[in-house]
C-alpha atoms as a PDB file:
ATOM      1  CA  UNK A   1     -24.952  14.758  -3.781  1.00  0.00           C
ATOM      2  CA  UNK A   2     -21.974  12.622  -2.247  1.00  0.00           C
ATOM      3  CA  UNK A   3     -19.831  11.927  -5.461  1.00  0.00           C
ATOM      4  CA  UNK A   4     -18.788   7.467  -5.634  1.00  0.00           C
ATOM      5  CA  UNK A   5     -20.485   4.247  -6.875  1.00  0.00           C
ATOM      6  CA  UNK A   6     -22.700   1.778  -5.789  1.00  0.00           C
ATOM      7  CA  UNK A   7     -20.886  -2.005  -6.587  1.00  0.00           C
ATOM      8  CA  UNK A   8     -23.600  -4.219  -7.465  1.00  0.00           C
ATOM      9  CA  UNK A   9     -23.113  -7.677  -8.969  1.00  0.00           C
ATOM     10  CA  UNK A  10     -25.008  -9.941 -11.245  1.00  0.00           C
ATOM     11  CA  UNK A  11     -25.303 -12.780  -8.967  1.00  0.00           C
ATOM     12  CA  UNK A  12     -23.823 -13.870  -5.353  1.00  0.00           C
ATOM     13  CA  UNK A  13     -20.460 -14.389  -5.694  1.00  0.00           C
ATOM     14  CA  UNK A  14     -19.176 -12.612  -8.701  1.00  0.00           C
ATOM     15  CA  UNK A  15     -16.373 -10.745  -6.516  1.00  0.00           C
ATOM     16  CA  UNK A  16     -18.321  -7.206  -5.656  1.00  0.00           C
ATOM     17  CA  UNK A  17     -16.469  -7.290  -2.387  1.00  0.00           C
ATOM     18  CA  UNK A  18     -12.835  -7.198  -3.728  1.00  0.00           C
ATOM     19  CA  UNK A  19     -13.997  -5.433  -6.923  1.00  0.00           C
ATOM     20  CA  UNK A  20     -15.443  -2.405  -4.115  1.00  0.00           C
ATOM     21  CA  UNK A  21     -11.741  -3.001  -2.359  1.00  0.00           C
ATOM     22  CA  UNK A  22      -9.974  -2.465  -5.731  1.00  0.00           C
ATOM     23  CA  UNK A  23     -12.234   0.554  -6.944  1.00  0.00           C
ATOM     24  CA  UNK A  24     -11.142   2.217  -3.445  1.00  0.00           C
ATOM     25  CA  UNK A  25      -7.531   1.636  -4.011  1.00  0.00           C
ATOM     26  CA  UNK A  26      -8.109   2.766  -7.870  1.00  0.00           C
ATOM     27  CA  UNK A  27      -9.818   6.213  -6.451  1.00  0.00           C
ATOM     28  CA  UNK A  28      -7.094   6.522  -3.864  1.00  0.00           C
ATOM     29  CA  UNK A  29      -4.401   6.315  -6.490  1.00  0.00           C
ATOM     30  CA  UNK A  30      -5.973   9.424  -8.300  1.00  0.00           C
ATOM     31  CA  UNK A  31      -5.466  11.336  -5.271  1.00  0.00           C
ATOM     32  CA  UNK A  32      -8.991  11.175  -3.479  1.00  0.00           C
ATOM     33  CA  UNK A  33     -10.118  10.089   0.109  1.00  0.00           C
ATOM     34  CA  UNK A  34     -12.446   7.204  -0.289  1.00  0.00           C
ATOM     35  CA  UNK A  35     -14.473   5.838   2.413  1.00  0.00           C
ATOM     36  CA  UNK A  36     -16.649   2.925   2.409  1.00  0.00           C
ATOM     37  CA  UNK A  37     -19.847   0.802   2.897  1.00  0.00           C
ATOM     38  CA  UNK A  38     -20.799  -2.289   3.001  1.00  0.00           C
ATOM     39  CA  UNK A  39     -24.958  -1.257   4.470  1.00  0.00           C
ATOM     40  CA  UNK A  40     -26.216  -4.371   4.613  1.00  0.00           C
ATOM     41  CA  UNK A  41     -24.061  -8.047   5.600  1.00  0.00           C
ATOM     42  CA  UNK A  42     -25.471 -11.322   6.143  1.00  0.00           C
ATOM     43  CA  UNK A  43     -23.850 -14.476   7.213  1.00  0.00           C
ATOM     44  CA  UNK A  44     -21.642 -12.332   9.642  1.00  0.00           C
ATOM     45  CA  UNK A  45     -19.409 -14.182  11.804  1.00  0.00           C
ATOM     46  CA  UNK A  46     -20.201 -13.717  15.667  1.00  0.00           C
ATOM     47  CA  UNK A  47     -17.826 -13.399  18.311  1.00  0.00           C
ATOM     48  CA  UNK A  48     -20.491 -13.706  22.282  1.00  0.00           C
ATOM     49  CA  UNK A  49     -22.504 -11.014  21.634  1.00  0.00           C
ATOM     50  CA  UNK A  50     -21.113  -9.190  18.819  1.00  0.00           C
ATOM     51  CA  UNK A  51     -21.880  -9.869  14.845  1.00  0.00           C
ATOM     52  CA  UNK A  52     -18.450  -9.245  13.001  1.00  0.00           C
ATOM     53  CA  UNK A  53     -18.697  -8.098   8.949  1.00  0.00           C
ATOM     54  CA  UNK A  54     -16.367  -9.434   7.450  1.00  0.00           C
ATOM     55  CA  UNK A  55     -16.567  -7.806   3.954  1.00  0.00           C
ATOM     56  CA  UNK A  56     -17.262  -4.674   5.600  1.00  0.00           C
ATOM     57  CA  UNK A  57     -13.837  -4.834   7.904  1.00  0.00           C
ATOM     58  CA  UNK A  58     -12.088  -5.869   4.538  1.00  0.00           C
ATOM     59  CA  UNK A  59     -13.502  -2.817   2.892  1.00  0.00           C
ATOM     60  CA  UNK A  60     -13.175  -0.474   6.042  1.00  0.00           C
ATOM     61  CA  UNK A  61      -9.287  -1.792   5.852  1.00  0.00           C
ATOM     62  CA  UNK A  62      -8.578  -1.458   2.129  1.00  0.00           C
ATOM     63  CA  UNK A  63      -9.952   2.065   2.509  1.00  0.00           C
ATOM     64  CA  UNK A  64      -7.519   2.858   5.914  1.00  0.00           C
ATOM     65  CA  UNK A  65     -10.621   4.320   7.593  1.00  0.00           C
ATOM     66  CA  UNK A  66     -10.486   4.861  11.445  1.00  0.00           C
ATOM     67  CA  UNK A  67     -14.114   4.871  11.687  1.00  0.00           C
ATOM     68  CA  UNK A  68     -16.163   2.267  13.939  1.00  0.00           C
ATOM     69  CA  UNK A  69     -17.003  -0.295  11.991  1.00  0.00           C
ATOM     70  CA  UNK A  70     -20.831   0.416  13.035  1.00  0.00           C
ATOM     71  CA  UNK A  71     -20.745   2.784  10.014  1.00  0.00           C
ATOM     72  CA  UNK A  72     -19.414   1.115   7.734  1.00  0.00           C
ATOM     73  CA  UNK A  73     -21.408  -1.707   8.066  1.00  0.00           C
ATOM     74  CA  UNK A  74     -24.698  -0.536   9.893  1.00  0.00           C
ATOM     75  CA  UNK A  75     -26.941  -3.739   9.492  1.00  0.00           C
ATOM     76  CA  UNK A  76     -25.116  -6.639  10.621  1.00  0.00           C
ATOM     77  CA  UNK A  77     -27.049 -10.173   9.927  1.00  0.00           C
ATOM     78  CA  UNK A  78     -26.021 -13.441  10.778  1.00  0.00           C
ATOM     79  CA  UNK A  79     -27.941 -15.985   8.965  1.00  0.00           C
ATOM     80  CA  UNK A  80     -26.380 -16.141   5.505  1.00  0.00           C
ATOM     81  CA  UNK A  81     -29.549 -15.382   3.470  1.00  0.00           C
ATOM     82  CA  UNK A  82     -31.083 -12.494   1.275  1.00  0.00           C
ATOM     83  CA  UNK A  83     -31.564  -9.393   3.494  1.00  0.00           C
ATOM     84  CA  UNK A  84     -35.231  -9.456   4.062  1.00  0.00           C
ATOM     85  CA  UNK A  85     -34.895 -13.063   4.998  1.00  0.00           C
ATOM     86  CA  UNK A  86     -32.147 -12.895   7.171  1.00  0.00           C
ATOM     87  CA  UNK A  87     -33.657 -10.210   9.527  1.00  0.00           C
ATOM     88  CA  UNK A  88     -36.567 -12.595   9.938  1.00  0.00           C
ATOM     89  CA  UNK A  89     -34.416 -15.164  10.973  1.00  0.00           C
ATOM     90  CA  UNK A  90     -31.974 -12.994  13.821  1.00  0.00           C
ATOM     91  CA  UNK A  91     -35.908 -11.882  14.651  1.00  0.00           C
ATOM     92  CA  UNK A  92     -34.991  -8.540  14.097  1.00  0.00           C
ATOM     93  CA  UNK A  93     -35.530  -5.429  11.334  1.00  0.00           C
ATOM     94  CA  UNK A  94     -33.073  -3.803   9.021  1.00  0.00           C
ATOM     95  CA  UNK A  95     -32.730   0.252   9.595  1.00  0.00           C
ATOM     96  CA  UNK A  96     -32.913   2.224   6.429  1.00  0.00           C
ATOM     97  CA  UNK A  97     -32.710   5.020   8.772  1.00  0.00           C
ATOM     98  CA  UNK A  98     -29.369   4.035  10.376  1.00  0.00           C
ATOM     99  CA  UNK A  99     -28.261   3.215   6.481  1.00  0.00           C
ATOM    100  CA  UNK A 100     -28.631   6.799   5.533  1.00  0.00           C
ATOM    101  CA  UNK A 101     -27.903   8.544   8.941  1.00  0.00           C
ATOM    102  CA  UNK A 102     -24.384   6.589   8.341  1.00  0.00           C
ATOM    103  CA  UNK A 103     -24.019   7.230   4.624  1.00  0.00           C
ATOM    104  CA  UNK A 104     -24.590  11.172   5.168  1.00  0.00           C
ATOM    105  CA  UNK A 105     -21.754  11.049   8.295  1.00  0.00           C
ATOM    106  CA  UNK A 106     -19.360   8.807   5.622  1.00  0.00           C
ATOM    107  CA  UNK A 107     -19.792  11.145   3.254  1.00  0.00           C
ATOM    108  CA  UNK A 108     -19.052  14.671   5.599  1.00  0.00           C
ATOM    109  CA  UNK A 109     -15.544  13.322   5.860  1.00  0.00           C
ATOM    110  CA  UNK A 110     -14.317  11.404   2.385  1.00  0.00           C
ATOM    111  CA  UNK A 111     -14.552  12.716  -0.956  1.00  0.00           C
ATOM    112  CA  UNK A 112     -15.688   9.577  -2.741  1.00  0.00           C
ATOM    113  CA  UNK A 113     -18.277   6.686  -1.118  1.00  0.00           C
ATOM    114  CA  UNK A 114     -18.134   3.333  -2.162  1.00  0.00           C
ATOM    115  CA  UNK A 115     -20.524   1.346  -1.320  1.00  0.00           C
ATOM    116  CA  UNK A 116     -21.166  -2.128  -1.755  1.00  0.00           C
ATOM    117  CA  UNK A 117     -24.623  -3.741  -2.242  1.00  0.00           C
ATOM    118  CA  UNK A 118     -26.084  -7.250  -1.522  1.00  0.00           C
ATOM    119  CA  UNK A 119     -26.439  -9.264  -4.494  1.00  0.00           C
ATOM    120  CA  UNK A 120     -27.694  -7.795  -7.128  1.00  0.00           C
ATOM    121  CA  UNK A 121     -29.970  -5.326  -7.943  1.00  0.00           C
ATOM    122  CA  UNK A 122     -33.331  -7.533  -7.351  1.00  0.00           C
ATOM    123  CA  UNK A 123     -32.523  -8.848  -3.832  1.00  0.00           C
ATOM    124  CA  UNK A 124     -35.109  -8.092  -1.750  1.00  0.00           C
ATOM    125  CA  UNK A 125     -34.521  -5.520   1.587  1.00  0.00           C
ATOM    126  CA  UNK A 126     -37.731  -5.494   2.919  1.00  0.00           C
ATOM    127  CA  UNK A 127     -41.027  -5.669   1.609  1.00  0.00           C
ATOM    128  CA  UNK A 128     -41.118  -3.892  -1.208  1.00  0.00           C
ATOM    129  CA  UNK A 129     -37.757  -2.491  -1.184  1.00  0.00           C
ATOM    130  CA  UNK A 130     -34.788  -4.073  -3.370  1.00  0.00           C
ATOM    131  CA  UNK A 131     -31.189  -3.133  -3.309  1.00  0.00           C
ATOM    132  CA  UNK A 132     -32.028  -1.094  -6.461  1.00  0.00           C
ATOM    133  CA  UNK A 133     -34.034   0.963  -4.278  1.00  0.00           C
ATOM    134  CA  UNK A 134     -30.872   1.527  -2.185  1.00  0.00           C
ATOM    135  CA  UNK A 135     -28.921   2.542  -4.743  1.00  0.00           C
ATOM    136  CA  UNK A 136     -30.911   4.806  -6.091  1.00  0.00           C
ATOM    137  CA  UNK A 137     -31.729   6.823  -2.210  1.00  0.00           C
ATOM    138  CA  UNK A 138     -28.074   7.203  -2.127  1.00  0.00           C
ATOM    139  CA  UNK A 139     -27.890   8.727  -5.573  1.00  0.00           C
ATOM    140  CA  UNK A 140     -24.744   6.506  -6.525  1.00  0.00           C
ATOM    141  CA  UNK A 141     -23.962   5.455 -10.169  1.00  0.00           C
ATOM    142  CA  UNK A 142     -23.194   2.228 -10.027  1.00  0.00           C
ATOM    143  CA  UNK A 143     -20.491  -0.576 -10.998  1.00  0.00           C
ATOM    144  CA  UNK A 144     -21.375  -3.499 -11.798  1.00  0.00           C
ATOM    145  CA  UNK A 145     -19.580  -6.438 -11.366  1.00  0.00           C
ATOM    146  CA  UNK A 146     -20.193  -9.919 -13.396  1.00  0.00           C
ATOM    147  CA  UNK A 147     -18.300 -12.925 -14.438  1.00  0.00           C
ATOM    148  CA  UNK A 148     -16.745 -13.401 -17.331  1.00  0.00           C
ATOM    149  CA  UNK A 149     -18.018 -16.533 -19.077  1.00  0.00           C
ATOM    150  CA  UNK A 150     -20.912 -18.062 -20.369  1.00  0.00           C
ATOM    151  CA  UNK A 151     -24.251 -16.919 -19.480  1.00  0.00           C
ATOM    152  CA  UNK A 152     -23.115 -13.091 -18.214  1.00  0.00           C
ATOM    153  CA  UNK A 153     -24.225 -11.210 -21.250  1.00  0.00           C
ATOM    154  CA  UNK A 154     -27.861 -11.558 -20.287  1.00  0.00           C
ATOM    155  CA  UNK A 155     -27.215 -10.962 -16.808  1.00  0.00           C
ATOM    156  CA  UNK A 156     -25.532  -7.842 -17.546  1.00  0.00           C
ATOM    157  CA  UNK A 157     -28.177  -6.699 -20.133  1.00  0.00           C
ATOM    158  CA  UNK A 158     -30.861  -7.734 -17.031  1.00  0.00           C
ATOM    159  CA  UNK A 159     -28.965  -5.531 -14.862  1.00  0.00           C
ATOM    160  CA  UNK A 160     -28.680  -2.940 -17.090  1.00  0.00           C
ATOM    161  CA  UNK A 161     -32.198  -3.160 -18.007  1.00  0.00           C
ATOM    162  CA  UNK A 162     -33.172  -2.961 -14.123  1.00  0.00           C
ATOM    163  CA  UNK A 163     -30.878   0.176 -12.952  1.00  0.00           C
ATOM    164  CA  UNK A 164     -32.360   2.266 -16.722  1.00  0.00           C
ATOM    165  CA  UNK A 165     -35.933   1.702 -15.205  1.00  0.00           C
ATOM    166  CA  UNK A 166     -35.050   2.996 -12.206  1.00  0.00           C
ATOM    167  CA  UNK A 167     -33.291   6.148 -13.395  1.00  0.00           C
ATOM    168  CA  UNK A 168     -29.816   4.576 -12.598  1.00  0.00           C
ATOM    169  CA  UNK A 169     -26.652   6.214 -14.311  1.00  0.00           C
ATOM    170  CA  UNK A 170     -24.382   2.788 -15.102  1.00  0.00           C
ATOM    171  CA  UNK A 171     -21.043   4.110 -14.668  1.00  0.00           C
ATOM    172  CA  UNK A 172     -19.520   1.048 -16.164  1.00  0.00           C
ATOM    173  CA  UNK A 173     -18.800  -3.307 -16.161  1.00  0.00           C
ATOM    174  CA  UNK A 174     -15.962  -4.630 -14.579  1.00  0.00           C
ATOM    175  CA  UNK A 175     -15.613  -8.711 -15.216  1.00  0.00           C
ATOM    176  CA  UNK A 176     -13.654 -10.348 -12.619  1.00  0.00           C
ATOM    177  CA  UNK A 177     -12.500 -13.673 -12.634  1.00  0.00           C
ATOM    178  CA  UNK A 178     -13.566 -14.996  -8.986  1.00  0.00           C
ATOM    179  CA  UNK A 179     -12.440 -18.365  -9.903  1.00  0.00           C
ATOM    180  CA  UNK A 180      -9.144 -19.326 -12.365  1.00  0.00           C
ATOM    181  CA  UNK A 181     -10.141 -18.548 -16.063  1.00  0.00           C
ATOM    182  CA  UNK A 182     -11.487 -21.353 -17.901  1.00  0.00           C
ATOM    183  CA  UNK A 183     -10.282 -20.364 -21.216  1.00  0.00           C
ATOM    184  CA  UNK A 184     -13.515 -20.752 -22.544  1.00  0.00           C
ATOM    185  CA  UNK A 185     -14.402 -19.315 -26.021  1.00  0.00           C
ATOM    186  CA  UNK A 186     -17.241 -17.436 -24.099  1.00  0.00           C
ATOM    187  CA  UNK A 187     -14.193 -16.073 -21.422  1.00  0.00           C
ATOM    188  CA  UNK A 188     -12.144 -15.076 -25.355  1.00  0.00           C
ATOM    189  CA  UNK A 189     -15.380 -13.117 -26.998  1.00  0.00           C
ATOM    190  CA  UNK A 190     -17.509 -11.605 -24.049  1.00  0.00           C
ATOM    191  CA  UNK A 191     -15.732  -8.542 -23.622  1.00  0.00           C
ATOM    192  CA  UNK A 192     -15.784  -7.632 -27.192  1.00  0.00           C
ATOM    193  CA  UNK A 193     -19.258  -8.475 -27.556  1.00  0.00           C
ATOM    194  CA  UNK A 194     -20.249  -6.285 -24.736  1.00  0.00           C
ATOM    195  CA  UNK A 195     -18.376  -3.380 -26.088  1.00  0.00           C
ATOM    196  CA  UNK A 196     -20.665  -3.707 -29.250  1.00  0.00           C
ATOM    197  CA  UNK A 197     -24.050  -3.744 -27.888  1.00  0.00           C
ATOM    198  CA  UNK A 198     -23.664  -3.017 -23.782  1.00  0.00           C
ATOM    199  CA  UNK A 199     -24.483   1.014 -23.122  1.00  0.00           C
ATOM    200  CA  UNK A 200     -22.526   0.601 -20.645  1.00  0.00           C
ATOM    201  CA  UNK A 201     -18.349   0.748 -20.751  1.00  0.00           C
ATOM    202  CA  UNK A 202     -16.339  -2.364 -19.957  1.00  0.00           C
ATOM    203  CA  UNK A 203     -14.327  -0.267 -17.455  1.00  0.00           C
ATOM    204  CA  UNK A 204     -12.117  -3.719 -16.417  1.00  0.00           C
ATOM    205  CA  UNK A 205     -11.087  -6.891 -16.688  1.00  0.00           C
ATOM    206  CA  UNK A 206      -9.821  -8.358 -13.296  1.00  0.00           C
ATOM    207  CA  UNK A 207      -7.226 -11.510 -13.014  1.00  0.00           C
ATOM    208  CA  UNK A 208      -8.088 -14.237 -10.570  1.00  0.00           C
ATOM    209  CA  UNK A 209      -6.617 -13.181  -7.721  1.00  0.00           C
ATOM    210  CA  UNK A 210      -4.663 -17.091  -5.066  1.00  0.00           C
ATOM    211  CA  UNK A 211      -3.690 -13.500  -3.135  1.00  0.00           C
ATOM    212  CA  UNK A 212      -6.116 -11.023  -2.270  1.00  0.00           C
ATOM    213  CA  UNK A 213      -3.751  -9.158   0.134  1.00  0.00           C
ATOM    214  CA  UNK A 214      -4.318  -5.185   0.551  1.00  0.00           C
ATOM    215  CA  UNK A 215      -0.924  -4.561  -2.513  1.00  0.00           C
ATOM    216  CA  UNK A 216      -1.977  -7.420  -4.623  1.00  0.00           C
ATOM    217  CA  UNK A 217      -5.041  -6.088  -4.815  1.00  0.00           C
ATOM    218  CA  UNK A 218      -3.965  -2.482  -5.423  1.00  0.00           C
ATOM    219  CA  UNK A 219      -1.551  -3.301  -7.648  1.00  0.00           C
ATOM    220  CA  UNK A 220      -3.975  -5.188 -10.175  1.00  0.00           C
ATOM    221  CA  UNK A 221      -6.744  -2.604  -9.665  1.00  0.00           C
ATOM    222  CA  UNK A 222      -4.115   0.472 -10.688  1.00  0.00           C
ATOM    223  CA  UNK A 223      -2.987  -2.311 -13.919  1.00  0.00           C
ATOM    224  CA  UNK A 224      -6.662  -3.226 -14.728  1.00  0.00           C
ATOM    225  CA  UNK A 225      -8.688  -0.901 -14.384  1.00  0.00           C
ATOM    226  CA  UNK A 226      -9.632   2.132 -16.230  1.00  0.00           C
ATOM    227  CA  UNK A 227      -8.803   4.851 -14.379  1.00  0.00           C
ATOM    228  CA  UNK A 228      -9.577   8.188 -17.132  1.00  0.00           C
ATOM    229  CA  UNK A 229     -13.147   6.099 -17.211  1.00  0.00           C
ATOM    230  CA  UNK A 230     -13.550   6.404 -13.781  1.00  0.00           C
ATOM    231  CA  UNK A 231     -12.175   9.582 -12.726  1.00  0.00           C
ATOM    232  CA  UNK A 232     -15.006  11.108 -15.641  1.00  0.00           C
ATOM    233  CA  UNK A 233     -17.432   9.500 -13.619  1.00  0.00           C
ATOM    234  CA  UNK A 234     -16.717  11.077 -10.622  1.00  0.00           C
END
């Protein structure tokens, strides 16, 4: 099996995006070739006739691939709703097979796949089929990504709880402040609490970032992360 992670996040807008763009960088810096994936992208931007991903040209850019971008991001979506919604919308029907036919070409040339999901691990792909169904057909620990204050203990224990029942391996948490810290007392005592009763490592704890720039985000990644945690999970 392809060796990486599958960045999942405990809501919409926790930050999986950057966190996948800092987890390549943090992968690079221990002297692998990572490559990535954003599968699935709704609310892309279109340009006449062409849908343009944007997470998935930030990833394909933080990772310096030269590969079309119709790899990295396979299923391009433009209404700006849950996957299975989305393709009823643009009228048309989201490819598992293109997923995987692109995944197993990705994964021929880099050493390390990361891939970033849609939401979290419940959102709904097509009938029946959830992003945790994703991550598990591409045999990808994952990393999940959460905020930091009040509220994200049970939405990491959810998470957790989801990805166990599917026979997920949880490589580890990262919390990332998407928005400037709050100071809250929930911000002070989360990360402690989670490394008492989480099975699942706190592997970071990323800064809010005013510049998300390809060396700001490097640079923070290589500080904040844990990168013995990471490389064992590889």
């Amino acid at each position: 099996m392809p060796k990486g992670f599958f960045i999942t996040g405990t809501d919409t807008g926790v930050g999986k995006t950057i966190m996948a763009g800092a987890v390549i960088k943090a992968v690079n810096y221990m002297g692998l070739k990572a490559g990535a994936m954003k599968p699935i992208e709704s609310g892309c931007g279109r340009e006449g006739d062409v849908l343009i991903p944007f997470d998935g040209m930030f990833l394909k850019q933080m990772a310096h691939m030269d590969d079309p971008i119709t790899l990295v991001t396979p299923c391009c979506l433009e209404s700006p709703l849950a996957p299975i919604s989305a393709a009823e919308a643009d009228m048309t029907e989201i490819s598992l097979y293109e997923i995987r036919r692109s995944f197993d070409k990705l994964s021929e040339k880099y050493e390390v796949m990361i891939v970033e999901g849609v939401g979290g691990l419940m959102v709904p792909i097509k009938r029946d089929y959830y992003v945790v169904g994703l991550a598990r057909d591409l045999g990808l620990p994952l990393i999940v990504v959460a905020r930091p204050g009040l509220g994200t203990i049970n939405h990491i224990m959810l998470t957790l709880s989801c990805a166990r029942k599917e026979g997920l391996t949880v490589a580890g948490i990262i919390l990332n402040y998407s928005a400037p810290p709050e100071q809250s007392p929930a911000e002070q005592t989360n990360p402690k609490l989670l490394a008492q009763i989480c099975p699942a490592p706190v592997i970071g704890i990323f800064p809010y970032l005013k510049n998300m720039g390809e060396e700001a985000v490097e640079r923070t990644a290589i500080k904040n992360i844990d990168l013995e945690l990471l490389r064992k999970c590889l």
